[in-house]
Protein backbone atom coordinates (compact mmCIF):
# COMPACT_ATOMS: atom_id res chain seq x y z
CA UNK A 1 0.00 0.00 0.00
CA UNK A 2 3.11 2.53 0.92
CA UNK A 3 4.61 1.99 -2.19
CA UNK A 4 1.61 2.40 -4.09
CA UNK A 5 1.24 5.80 -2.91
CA UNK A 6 4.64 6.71 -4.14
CA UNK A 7 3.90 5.63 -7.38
CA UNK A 8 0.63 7.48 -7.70
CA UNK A 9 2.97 10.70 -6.42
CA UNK A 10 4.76 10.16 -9.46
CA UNK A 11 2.86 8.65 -11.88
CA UNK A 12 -0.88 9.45 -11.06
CA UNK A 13 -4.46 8.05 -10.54
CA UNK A 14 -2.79 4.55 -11.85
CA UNK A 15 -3.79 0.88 -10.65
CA UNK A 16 -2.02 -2.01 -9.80
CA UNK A 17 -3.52 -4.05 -12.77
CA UNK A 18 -2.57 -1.49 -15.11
CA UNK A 19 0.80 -1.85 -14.21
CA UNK A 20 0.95 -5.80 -13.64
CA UNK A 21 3.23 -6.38 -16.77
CA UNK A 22 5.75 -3.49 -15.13
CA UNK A 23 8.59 -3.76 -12.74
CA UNK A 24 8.28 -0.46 -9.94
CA UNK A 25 11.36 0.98 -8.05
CA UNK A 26 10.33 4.05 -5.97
CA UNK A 27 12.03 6.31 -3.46
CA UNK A 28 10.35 9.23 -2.57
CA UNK A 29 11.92 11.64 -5.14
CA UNK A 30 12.50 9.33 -8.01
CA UNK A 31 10.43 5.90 -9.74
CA UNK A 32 11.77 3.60 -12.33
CA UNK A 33 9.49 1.73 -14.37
CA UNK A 34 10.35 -1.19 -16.88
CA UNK A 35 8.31 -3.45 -18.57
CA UNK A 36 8.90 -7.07 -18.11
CA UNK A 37 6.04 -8.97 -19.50
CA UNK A 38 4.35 -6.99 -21.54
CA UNK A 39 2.95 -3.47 -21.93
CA UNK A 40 1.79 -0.58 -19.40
CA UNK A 41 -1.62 0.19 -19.80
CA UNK A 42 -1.33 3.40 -18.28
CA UNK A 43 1.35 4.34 -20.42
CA UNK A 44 -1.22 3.23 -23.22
CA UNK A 45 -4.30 5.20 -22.01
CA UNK A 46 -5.14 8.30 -24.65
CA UNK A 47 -3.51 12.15 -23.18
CA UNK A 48 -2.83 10.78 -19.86
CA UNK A 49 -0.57 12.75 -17.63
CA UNK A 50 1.86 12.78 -14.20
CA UNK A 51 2.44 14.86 -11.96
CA UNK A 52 6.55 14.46 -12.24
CA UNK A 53 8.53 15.10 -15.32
CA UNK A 54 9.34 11.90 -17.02
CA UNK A 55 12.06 10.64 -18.93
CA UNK A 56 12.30 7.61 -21.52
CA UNK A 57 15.07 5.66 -21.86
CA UNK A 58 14.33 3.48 -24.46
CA UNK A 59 15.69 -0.07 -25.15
CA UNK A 60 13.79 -0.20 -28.73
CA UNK A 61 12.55 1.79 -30.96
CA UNK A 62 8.76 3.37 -29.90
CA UNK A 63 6.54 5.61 -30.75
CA UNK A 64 4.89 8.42 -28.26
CA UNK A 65 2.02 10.72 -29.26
CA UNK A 66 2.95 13.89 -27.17
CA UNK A 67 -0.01 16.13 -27.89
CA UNK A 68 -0.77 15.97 -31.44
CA UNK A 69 2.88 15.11 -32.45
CA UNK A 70 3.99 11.68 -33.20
CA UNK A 71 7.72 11.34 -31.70
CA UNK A 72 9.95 7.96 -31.81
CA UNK A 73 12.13 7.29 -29.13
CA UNK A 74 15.24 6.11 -29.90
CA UNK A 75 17.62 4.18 -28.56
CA UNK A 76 20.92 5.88 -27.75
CA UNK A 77 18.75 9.14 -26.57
CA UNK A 78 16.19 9.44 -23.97
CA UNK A 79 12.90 11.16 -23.98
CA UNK A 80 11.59 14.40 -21.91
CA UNK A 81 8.39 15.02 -20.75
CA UNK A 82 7.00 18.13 -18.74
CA UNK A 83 4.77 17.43 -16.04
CA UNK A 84 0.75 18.12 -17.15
CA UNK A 85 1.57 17.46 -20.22
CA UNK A 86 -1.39 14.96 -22.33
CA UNK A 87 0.68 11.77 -24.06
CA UNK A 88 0.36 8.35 -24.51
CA UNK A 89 2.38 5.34 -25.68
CA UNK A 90 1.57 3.93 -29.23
CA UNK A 91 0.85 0.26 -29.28
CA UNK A 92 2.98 -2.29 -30.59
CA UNK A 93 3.11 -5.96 -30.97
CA UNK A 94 6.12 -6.36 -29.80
CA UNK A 95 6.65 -5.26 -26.09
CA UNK A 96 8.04 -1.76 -25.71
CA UNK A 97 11.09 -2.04 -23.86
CA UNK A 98 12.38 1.24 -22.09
CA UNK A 99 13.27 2.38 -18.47
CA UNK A 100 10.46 5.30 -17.46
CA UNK A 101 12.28 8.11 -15.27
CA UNK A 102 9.83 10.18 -12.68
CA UNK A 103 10.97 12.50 -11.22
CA UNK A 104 8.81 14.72 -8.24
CA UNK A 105 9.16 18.27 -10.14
CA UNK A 106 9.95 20.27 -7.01
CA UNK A 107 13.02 17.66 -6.37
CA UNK A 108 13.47 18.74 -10.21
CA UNK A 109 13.75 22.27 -9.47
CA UNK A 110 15.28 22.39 -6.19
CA UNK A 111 18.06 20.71 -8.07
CA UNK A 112 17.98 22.63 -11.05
CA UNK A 113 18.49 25.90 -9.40
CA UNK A 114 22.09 24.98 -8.29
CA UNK A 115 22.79 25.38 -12.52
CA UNK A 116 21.46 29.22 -11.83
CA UNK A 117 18.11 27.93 -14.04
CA UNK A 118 15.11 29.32 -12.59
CA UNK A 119 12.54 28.64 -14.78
CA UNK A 120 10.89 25.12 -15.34
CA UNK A 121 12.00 23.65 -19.03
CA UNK A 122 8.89 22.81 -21.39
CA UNK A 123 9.88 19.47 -22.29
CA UNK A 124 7.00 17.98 -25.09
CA UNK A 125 8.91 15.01 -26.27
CA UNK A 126 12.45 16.27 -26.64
CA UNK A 127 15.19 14.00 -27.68
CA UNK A 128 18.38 14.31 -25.73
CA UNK A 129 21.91 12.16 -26.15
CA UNK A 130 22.45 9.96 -22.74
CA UNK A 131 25.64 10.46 -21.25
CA UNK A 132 27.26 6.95 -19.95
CA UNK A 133 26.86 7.19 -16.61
CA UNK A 134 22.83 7.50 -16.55
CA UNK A 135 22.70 3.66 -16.84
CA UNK A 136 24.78 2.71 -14.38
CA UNK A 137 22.87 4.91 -11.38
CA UNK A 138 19.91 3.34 -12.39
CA UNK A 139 20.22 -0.03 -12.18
CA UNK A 140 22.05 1.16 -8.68
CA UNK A 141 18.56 2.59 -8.10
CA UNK A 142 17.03 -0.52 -8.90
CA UNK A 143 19.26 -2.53 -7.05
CA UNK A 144 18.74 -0.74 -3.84
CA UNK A 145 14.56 -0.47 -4.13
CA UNK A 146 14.85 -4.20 -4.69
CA UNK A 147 16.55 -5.35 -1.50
CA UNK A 148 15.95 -2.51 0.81
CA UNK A 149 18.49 -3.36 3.00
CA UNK A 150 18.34 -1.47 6.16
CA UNK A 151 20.01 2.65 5.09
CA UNK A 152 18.21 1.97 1.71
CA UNK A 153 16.44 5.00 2.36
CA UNK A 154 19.60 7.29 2.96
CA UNK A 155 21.14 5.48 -0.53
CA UNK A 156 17.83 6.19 -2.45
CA UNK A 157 18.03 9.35 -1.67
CA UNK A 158 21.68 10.04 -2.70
CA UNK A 159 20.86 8.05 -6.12
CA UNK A 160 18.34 10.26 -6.54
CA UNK A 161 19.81 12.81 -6.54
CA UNK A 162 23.03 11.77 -9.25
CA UNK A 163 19.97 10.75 -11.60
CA UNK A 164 18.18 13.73 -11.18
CA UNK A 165 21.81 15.78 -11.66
CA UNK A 166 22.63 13.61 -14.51
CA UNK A 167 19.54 14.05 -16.72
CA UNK A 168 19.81 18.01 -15.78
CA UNK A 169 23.54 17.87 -17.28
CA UNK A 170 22.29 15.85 -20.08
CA UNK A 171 19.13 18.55 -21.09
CA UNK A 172 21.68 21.69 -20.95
CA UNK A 173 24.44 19.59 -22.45
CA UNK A 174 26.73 20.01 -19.14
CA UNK A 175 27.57 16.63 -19.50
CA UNK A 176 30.83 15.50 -17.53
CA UNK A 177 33.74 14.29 -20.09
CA UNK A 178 36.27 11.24 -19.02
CA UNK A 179 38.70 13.47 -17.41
CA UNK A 180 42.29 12.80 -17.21
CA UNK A 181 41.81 11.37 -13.25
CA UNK A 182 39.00 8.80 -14.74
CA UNK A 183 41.47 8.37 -17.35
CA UNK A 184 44.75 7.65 -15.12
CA UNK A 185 42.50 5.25 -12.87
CA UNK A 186 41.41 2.97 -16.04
CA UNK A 187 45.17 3.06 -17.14
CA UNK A 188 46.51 1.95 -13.67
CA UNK A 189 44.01 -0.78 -13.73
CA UNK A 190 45.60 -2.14 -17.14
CA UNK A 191 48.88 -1.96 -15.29
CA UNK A 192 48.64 -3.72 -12.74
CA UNK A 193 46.91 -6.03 -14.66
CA UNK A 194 50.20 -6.36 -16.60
CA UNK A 195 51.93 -6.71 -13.70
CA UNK A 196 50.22 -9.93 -12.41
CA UNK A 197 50.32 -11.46 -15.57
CA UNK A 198 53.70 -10.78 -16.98
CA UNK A 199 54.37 -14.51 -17.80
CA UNK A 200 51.20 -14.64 -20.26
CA UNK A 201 50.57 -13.46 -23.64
CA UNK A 202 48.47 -10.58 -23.23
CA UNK A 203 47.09 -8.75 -26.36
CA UNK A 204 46.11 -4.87 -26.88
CA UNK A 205 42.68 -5.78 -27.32
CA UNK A 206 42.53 -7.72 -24.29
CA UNK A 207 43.88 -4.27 -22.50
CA UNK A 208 40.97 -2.28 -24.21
CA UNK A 209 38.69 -4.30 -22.93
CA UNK A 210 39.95 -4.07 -19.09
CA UNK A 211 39.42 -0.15 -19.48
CA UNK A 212 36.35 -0.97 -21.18
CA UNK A 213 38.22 1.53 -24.05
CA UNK A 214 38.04 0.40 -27.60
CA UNK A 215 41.76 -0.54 -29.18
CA UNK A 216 42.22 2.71 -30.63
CA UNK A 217 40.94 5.07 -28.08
CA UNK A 218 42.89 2.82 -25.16
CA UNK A 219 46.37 2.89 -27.35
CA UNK A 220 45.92 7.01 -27.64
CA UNK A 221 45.33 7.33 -23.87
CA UNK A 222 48.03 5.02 -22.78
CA UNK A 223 50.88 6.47 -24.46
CA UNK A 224 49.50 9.98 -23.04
CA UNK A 225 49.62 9.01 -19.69
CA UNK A 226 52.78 7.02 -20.15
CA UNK A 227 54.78 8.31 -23.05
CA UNK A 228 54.74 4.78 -24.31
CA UNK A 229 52.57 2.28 -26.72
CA UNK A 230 50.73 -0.57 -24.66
CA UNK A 231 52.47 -3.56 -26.15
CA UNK A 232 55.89 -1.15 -25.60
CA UNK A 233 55.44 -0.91 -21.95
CA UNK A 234 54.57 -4.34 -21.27
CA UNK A 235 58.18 -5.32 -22.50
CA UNK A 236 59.55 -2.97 -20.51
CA UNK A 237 58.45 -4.34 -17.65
CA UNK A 238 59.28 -7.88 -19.15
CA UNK A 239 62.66 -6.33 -19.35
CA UNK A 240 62.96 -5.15 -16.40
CA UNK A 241 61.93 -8.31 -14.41
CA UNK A 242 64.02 -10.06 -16.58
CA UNK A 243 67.39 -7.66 -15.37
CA UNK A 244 65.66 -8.84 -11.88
CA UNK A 245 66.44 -12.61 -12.19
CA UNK A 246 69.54 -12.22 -14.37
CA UNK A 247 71.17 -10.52 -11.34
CA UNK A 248 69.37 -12.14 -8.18
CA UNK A 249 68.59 -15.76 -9.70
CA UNK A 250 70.91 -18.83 -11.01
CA UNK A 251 67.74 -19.58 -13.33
CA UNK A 252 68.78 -20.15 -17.05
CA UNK A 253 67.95 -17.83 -19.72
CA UNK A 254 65.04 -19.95 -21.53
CA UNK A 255 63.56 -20.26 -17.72
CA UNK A 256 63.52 -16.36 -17.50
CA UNK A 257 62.18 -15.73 -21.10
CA UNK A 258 59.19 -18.08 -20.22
CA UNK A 259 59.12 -16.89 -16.57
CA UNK A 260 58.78 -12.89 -18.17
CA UNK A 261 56.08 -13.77 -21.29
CA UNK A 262 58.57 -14.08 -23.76
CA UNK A 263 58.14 -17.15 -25.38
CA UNK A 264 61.66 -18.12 -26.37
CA UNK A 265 65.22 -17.31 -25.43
CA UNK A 266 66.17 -15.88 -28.94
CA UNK A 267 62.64 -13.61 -28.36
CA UNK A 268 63.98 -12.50 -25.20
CA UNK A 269 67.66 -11.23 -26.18
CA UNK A 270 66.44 -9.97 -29.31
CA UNK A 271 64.65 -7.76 -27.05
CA UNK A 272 67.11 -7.27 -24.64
CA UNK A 273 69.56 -6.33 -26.71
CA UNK A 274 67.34 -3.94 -28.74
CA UNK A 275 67.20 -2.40 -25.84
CA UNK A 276 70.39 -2.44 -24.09
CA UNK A 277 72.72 -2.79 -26.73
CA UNK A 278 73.95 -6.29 -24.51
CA UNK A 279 72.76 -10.24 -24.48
CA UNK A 280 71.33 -11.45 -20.86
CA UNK A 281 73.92 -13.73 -20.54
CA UNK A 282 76.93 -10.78 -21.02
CA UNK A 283 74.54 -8.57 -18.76
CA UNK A 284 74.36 -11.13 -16.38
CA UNK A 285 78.43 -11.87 -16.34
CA UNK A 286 78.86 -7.94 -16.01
CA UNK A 287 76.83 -7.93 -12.97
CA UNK A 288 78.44 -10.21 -11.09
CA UNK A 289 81.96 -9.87 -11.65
């Protein structure tokens, strides 16, 4: 009963059988609603409207009638509805898949002042890009609703208010960039990742994928925040645990080449001599004369 009052804050005069094909997450500020088994048949009935703004993420393409305009969601970009303002959902065969976004307009606004923006935005069906981080806060949300583990309130809250931050950003195109601190964190996390595997083949795409970069962009950031190429920097550190053992262990030089992810002793003083002008085994006899 509680939590169908915060939906009807949100949403409106809706029912529990209209939304039986629709999975709820409510705080007291914010509600997420996905269908799961088929559609909403609030969503469907002819100029409804709520009392919050809404937002559409969609996860297919669908079709909104926002007054007498026609307007496709798309995925990629999510949808922006005023509160008050008569729409309904289109139909479809296939069930619309999206994430609905309420949001309690005075939360809206309290938050949208600290951007200096006094006015409410008219939002009939606007398209806007969504940044990468939206997603992740809202199955957070989601999370958090579902379990309700004991703080949840105090967490709801604070997701709240990151969603309701993130979709102002998003509207007036304020959007947060990677920054070079996100940047340096993803590129330590490839390194250390290096690190523990040294003895392995490990491929540039495989990096890109622990920074959850593609190839290219991963490669570009890399050598910016190390001066070197990915696959350069792992043999330097091959290298250099290589020197290591040469000088501290009686292990033979095909031992060390495997040991250090080269996969032969020719590959490894090729290497070692490209880069010290010397063979392991003279570097080795130097050291410990």
């Amino acid at each position: 009963m509680e939590q169908m009052e915060q939906i009807r804050k949100l949403v409106g005069n809706v029912n529990k059988e209209q939304l039986r094909h629709i999975d709820c997450f409510v705080s007291e500020q914010v509600g997420l609603f996905m269908p799961v088994s088929g559609p909403c048949f609030y969503a469907l009935t002819p100029e409804h409207t709520h009392p919050s703004y809404m937002f559409i993420l969609p996860f297919s393409d669908q079709t909104t009638v926002v007054g007498n305009r026609s307007v496709v969601a798309r995925q990629g970009m999510f949808q922006a509805v005023s509160p008050d303002i008569p729409h309904h959902e289109v139909f479809s065969e296939a069930c619309s898949r999206y994430i609905a976004i309420m949001i309690e307009p005075e939360f809206f606004m309290q938050h949208l002042s600290a951007y200096s923006i006094n006015q409410a935005p008219v939002l009939l069906g606007t398209e806007y890009p969504v940044s990468l981080n939206l997603l992740p806060k809202l199955k957070e949300f989601m999370i958090e609703a579902d379990n309700r583990l004991p703080g949840a309130k105090a967490v709801l809250d604070a997701i709240s208010i990151e969603i309701c931050h993130c979709i102002i950003r998003n509207i007036y195109r304020m959007d947060a960039k990677r920054d070079r601190i996100t940047n340096r964190i993803e590129i330590d996390k490839v390194i250390e990742f290096l690190y523990s595997n040294i003895s392995r083949r490990i491929t540039l795409d495989e990096m890109a994928g622990i920074a959850n970069m593609s190839a290219s962009h991963f490669a570009r950031l890399f050598r910016e925040e190390t001066g070197k190429p990915p696959i350069e920097y792992l043999n330097q550190i091959r290298i250099d645990r290589a020197k290591k053992l040469l000088l501290e262990s009686d292990r033979t030089i095909t031992q060390i080449a495997i040991e250090c992810g080269f996969n032969s002793s020719s590959y490894l003083s090729s290497s070692f001599y490209k880069q010290l002008k010397i063979s392991p085994s003279e570097f080795r006899k130097n050291l410990k004369k």
